[in-house]
Protein backbone atom coordinates (compact mmCIF):
# COMPACT_ATOMS: atom_id res chain seq x y z
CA UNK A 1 4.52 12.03 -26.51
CA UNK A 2 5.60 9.27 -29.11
CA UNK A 3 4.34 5.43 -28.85
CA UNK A 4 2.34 6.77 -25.67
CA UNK A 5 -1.75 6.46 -25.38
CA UNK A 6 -1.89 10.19 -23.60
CA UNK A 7 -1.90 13.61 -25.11
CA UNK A 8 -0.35 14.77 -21.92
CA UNK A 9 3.27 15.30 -21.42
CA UNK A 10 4.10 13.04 -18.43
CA UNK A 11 7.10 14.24 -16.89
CA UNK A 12 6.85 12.96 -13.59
CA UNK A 13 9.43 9.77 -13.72
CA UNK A 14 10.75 7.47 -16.07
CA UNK A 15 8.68 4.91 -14.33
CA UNK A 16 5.38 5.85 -16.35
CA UNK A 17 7.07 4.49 -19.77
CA UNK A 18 4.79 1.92 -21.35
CA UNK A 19 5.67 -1.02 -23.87
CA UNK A 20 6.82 0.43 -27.49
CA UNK A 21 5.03 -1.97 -30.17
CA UNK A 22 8.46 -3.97 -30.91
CA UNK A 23 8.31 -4.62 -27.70
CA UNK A 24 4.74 -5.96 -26.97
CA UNK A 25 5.29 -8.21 -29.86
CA UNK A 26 8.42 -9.68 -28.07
CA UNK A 27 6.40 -10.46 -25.05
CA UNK A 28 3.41 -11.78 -26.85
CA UNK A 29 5.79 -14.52 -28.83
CA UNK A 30 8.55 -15.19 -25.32
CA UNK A 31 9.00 -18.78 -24.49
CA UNK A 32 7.99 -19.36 -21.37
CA UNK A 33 8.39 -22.00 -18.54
CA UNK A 34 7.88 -21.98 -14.63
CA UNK A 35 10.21 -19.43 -13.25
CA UNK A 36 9.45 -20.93 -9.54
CA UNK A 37 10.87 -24.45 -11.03
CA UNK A 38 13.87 -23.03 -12.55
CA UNK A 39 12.69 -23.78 -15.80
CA UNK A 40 11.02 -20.63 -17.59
CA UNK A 41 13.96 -20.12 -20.44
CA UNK A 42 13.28 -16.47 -21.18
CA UNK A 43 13.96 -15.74 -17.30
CA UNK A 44 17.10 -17.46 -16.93
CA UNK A 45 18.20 -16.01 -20.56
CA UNK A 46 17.66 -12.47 -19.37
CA UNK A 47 19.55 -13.71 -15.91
CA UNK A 48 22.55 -14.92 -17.62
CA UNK A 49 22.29 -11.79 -19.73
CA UNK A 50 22.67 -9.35 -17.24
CA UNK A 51 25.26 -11.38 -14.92
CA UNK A 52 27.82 -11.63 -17.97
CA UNK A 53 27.02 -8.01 -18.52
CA UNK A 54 27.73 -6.76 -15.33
CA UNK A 55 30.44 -9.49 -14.06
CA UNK A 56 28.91 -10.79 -11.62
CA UNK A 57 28.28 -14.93 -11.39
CA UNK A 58 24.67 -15.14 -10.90
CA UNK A 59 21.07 -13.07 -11.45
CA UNK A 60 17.80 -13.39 -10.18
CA UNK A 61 14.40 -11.73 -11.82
CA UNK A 62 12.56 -9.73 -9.58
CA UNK A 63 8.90 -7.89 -9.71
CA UNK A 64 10.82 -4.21 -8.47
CA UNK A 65 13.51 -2.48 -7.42
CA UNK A 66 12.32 -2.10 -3.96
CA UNK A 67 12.23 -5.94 -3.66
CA UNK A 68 15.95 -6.34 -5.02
CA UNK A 69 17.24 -4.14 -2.69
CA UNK A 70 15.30 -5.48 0.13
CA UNK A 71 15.96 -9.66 -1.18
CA UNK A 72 20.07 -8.11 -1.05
CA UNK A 73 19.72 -6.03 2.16
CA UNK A 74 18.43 -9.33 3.54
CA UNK A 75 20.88 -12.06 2.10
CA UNK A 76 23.89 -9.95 3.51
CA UNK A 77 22.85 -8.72 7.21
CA UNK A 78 21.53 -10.90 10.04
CA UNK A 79 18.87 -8.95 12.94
CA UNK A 80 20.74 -6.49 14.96
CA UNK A 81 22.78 -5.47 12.16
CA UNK A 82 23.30 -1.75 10.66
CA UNK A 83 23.37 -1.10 7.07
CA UNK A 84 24.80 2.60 6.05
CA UNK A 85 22.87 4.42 3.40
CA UNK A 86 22.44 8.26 2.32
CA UNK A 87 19.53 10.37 4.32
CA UNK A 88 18.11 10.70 0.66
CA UNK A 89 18.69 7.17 -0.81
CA UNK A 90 15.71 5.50 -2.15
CA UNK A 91 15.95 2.23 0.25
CA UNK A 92 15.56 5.03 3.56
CA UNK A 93 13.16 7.19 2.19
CA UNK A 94 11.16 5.44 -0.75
CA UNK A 95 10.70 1.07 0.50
CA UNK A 96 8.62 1.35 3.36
CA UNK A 97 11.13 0.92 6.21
CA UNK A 98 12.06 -2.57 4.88
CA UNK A 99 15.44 -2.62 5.85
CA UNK A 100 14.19 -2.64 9.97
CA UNK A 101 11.01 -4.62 9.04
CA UNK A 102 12.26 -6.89 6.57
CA UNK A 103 15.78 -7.53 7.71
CA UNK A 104 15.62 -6.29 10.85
CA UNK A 105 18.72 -3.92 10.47
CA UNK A 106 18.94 -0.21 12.34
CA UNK A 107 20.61 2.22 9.38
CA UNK A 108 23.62 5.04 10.12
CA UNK A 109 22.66 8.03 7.65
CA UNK A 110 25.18 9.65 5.63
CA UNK A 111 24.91 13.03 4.38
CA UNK A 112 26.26 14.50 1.17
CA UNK A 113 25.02 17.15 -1.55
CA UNK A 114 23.37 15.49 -3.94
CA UNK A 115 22.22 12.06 -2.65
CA UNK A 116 26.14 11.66 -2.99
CA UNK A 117 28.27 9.90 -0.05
CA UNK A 118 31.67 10.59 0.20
CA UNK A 119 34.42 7.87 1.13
CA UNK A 120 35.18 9.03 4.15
CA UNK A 121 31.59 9.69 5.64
CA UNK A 122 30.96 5.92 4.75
CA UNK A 123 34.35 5.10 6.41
CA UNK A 124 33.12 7.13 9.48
CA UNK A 125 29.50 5.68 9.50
CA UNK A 126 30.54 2.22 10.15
CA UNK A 127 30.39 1.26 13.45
CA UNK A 128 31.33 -2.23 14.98
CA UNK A 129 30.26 -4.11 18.11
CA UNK A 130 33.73 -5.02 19.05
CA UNK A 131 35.75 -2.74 21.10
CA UNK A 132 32.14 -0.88 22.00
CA UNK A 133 31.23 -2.75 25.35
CA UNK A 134 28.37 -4.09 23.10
CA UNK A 135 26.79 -0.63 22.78
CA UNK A 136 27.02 -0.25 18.70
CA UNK A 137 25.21 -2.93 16.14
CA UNK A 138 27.43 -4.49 14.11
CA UNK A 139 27.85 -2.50 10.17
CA UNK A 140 27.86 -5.25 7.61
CA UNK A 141 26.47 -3.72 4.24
CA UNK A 142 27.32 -0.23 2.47
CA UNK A 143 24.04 0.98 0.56
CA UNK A 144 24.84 3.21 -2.55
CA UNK A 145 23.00 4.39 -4.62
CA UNK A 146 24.39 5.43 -8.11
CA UNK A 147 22.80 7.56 -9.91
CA UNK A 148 21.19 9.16 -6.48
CA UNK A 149 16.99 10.41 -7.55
CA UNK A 150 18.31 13.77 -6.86
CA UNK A 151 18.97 16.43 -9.59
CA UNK A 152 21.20 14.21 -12.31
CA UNK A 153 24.01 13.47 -10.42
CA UNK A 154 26.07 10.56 -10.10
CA UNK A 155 29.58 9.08 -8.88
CA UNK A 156 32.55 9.51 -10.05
CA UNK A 157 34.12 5.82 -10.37
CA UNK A 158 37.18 7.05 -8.19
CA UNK A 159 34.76 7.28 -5.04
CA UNK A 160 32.68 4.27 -5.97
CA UNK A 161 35.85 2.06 -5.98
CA UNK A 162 37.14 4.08 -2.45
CA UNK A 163 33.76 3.60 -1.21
CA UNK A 164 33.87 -0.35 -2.02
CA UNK A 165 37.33 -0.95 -0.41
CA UNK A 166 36.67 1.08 2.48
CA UNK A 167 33.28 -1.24 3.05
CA UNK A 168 35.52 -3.93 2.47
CA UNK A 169 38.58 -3.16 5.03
CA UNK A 170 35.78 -2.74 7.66
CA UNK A 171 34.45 -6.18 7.12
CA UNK A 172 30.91 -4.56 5.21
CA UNK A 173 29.51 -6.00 1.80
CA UNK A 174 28.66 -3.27 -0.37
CA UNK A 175 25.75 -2.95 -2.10
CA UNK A 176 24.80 -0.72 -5.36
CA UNK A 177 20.54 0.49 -5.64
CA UNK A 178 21.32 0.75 -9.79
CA UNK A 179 18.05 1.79 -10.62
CA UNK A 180 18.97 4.01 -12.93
CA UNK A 181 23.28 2.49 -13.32
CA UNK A 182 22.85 2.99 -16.88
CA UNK A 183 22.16 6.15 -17.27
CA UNK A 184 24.96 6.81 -15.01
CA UNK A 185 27.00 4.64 -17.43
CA UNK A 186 26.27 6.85 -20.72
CA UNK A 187 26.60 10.28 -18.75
CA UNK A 188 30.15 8.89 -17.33
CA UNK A 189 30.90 7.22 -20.34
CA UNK A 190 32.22 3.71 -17.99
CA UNK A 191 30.84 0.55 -19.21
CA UNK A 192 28.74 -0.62 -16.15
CA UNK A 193 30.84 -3.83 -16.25
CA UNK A 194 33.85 -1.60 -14.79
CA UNK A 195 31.68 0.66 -12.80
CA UNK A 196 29.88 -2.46 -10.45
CA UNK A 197 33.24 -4.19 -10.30
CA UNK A 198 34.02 -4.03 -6.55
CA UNK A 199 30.62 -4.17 -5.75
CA UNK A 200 28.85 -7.29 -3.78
CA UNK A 201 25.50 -7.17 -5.21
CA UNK A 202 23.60 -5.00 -7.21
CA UNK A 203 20.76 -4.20 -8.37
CA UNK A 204 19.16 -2.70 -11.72
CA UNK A 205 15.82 -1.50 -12.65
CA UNK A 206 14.15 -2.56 -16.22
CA UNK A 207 11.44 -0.30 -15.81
CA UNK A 208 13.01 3.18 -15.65
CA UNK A 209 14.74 4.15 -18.77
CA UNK A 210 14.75 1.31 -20.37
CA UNK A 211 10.96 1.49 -20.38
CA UNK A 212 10.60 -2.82 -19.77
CA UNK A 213 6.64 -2.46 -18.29
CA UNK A 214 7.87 -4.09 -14.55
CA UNK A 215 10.79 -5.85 -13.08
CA UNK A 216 14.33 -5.34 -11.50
CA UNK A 217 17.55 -8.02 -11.72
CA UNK A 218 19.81 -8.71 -8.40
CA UNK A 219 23.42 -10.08 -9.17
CA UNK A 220 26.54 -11.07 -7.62
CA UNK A 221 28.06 -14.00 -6.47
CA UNK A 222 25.97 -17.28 -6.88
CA UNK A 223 25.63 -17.56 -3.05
CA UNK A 224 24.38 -14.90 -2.18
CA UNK A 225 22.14 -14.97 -5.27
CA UNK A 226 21.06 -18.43 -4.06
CA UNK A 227 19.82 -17.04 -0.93
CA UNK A 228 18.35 -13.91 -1.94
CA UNK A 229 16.28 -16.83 -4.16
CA UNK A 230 14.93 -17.86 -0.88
CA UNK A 231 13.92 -14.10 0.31
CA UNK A 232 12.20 -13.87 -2.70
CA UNK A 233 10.48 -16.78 -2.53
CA UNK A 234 9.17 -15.75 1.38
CA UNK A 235 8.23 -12.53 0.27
CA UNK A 236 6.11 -13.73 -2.25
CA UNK A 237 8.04 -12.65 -5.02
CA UNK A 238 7.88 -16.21 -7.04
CA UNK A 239 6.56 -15.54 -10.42
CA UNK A 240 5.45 -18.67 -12.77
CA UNK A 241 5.20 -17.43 -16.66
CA UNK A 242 7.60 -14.72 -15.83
CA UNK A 243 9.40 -15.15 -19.40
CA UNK A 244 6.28 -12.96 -20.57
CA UNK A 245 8.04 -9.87 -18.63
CA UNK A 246 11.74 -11.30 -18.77
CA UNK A 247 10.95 -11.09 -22.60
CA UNK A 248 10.76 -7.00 -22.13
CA UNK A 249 13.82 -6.78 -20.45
CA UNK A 250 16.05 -8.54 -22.92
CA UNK A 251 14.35 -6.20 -25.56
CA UNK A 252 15.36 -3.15 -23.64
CA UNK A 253 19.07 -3.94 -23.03
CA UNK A 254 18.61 -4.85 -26.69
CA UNK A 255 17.36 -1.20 -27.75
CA UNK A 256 17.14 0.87 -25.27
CA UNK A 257 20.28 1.80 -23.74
CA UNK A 258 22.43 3.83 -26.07
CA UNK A 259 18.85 5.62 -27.10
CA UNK A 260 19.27 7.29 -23.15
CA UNK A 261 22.08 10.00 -24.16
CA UNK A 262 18.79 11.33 -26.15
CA UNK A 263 17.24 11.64 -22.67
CA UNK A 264 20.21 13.27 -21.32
CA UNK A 265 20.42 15.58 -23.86
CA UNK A 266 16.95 16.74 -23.90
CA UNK A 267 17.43 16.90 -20.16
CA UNK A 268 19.96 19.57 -20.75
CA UNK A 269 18.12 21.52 -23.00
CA UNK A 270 15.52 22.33 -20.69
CA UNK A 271 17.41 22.98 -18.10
CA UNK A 272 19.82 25.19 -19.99
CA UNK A 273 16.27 27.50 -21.17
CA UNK A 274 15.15 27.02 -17.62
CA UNK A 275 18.17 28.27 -15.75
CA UNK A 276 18.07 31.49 -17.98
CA UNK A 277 14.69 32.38 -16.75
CA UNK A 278 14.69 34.77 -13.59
CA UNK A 279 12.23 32.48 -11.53
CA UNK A 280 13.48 29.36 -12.36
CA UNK A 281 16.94 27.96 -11.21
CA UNK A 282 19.24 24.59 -12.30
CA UNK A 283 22.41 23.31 -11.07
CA UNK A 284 23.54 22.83 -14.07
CA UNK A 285 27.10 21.52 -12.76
CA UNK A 286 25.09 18.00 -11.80
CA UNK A 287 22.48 17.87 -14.35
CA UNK A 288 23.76 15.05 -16.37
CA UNK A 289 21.21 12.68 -16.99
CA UNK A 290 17.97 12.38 -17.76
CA UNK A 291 16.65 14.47 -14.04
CA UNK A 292 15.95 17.93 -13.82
CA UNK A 293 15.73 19.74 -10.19
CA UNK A 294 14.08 23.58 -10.73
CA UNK A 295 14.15 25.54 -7.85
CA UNK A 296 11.39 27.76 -8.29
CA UNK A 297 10.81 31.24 -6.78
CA UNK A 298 7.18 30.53 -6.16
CA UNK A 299 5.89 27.71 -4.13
CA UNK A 300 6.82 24.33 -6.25
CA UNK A 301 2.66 23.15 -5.59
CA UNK A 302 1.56 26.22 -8.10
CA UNK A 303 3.74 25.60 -10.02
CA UNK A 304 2.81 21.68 -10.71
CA UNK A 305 -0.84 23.33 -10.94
CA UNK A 306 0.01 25.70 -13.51
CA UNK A 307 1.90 23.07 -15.75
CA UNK A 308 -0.93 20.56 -15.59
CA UNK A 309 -3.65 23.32 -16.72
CA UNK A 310 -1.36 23.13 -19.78
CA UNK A 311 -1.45 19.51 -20.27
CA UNK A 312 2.45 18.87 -18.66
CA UNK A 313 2.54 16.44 -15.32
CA UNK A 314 5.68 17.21 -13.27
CA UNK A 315 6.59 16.08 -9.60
CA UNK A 316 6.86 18.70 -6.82
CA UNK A 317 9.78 17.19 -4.10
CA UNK A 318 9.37 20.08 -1.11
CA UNK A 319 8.02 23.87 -1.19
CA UNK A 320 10.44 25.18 -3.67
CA UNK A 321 11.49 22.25 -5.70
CA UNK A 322 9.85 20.56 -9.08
CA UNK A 323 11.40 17.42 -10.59
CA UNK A 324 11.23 16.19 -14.06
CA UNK A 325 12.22 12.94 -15.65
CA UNK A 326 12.75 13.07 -19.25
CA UNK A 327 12.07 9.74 -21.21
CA UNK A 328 11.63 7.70 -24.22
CA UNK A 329 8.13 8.82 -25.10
CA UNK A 330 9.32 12.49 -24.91
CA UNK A 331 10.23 14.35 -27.96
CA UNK A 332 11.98 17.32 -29.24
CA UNK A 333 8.53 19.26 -29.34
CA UNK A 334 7.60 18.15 -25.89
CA UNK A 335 10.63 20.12 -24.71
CA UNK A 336 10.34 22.88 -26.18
CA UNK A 337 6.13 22.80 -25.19
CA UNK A 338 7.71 22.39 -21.48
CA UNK A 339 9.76 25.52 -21.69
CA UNK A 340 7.02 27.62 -22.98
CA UNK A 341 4.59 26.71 -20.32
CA UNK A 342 7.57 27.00 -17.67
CA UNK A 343 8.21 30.50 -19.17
CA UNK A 344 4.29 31.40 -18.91
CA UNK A 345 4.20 29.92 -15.54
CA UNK A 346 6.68 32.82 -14.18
């Protein structure tokens, strides 16, 4: 792997990207302030940043992902409420139960292939107190998650807009978990300005792949950002020198986004060579970003086993299924290293 202390091919996420050297030396020189106070100007530089760049009024720096979505979930529902989300989406499956902890909020899951949620299961999903004799929560936010975690999917922009106005007819705010939004944006080829547009909030991750070291930005309308300040704030998510980090992110949207169609790419590869294998099998209708879903004939645990005897880490997701994230730190040679020890595996 390139600009990456191991010698072992880390395919597990996008998450285990470290700083490249332009970047370190961007956080070691950052001007910083007290983010708490308002005053850290690297902070509210990268906040204004990715506001303009995604529309929205306002931004607020954040140590994760799972706090954004749990600062938004919170700044848009009140206790009793019911947020709708896919069975697979990260905030149900991946943050702890925050939503009912947290917030306080009961969830209606929507299915889908894919981690995707179609229109009218969302439009079905909401429920309302009135007219129920009291027996329903109230639905006030639409979760979505674009791209989903699951096997390189993501939305076309027809259904994210049909998802937002259906939220919206129904008296819901509609949320977007980002994480990954621009590697949804390359794939698609929409500018994530146009692609969040109807959107209330949402949220993207620095630390995926864009490879910043830590750190997630919430936007929308300076209201709600305004409160979601406060839920950070009680969830301990203040941060004083934060312009150290903030410094990382504005060197990622700086460098690292058009650099993820090389991700995608390489993504493709493998899966293409995989795919042709007789043990190994790829959608290869979804696989458009930088996530690869094998089904494998043999259990998915041996098959993590046999890759890391060879040096490669991947992530095994249920008995038959292996995921791998392809990054900035993996090269040309590490994909075609992959295949082989895929291929020896069978």
């Amino acid at each position: 792997m390139r600009d990456h202390p191991s010698k072992r091919i880390d395919l597990r996420s996008d998450t285990v990207t470290q700083p490249v050297p332009a970047m370190r030396q961007a956080m070691s020189t950052a001007e910083v302030g007290d983010d708490v106070l308002g005053d850290d100007p690297t902070v509210i530089e990268l906040q204004n940043r990715v506001a303009e760049m995604l529309g929205k009024e306002a931004a607020l720096f954040v140590p994760s992902g799972t706090m954004s979505n749990a600062i938004a979930i919170k700044s848009q529902t009140k206790p009793g409420d019911e947020i709708v989300a896919h069975k697979k989406s990260h905030i149900y499956c991946y943050e702890g139960g925050g939503y009912a902890t947290l917030s306080g909020c009961s969830i209606a899951l929507v299915d889908g292939e894919n981690g995707l949620m179609s229109p009218n299961s969302v439009k079905k999903a909401i429920r309302k107190v009135a007219g129920s004799h009291a027996h329903y929560p109230n639905g006030s936010l639409v979760c979505v998650e674009n791209p989903p975690m699951y096997g390189g999917a993501f939305y076309s922009q027809q259904d994210l807009d049909e998802i937002c106005n259906i939220a919206h007819d129904n008296e819901c705010k509609v949320h977007l978990d980002g994480a990954r939004i621009f590697n949804a944006s390359i794939a698609s080829g929409i500018d994530v300005n146009k692609m969040t547009d109807k959107f209330d909030t949402v949220s993207i991750c620095l630390s995926k792949g864009l490879g910043a070291p830590v750190g997630s930005v919430l936007v929308g309308d300076t209201k709600t950002i305004a409160e979601a300040h406060r839920w950070r704030k009680m969830f301990g998510g203040g941060m004083r020198q934060a312009g150290i980090l903030a410094a990382a992110g504005l060197y990622v949207l700086d460098n690292h986004i058009n650099r993820m169609s090389e991700d995608h790419i390489r993504a493709r590869v493998l899966a293409e060579n995989l795919n042709s294998m007789e043990k190994y099998h790829v959608n290869l209708e979804i696989t458009k970003t930088n996530i690869v879903f094998i089904r494998c004939d043999e259990g998915s645990e041996t098959i993590v086993d046999k890759l890391a005897s060879k040096g490669i880490d991947i992530t095994s997701i249920d008995d038959n299924i292996v995921r791998v994230v392809i990054h900035l730190h993996i090269t040309d040679e590490d994909i075609e290293n992959t295949i082989n020890a895929f291929e020896d595996a069978q």
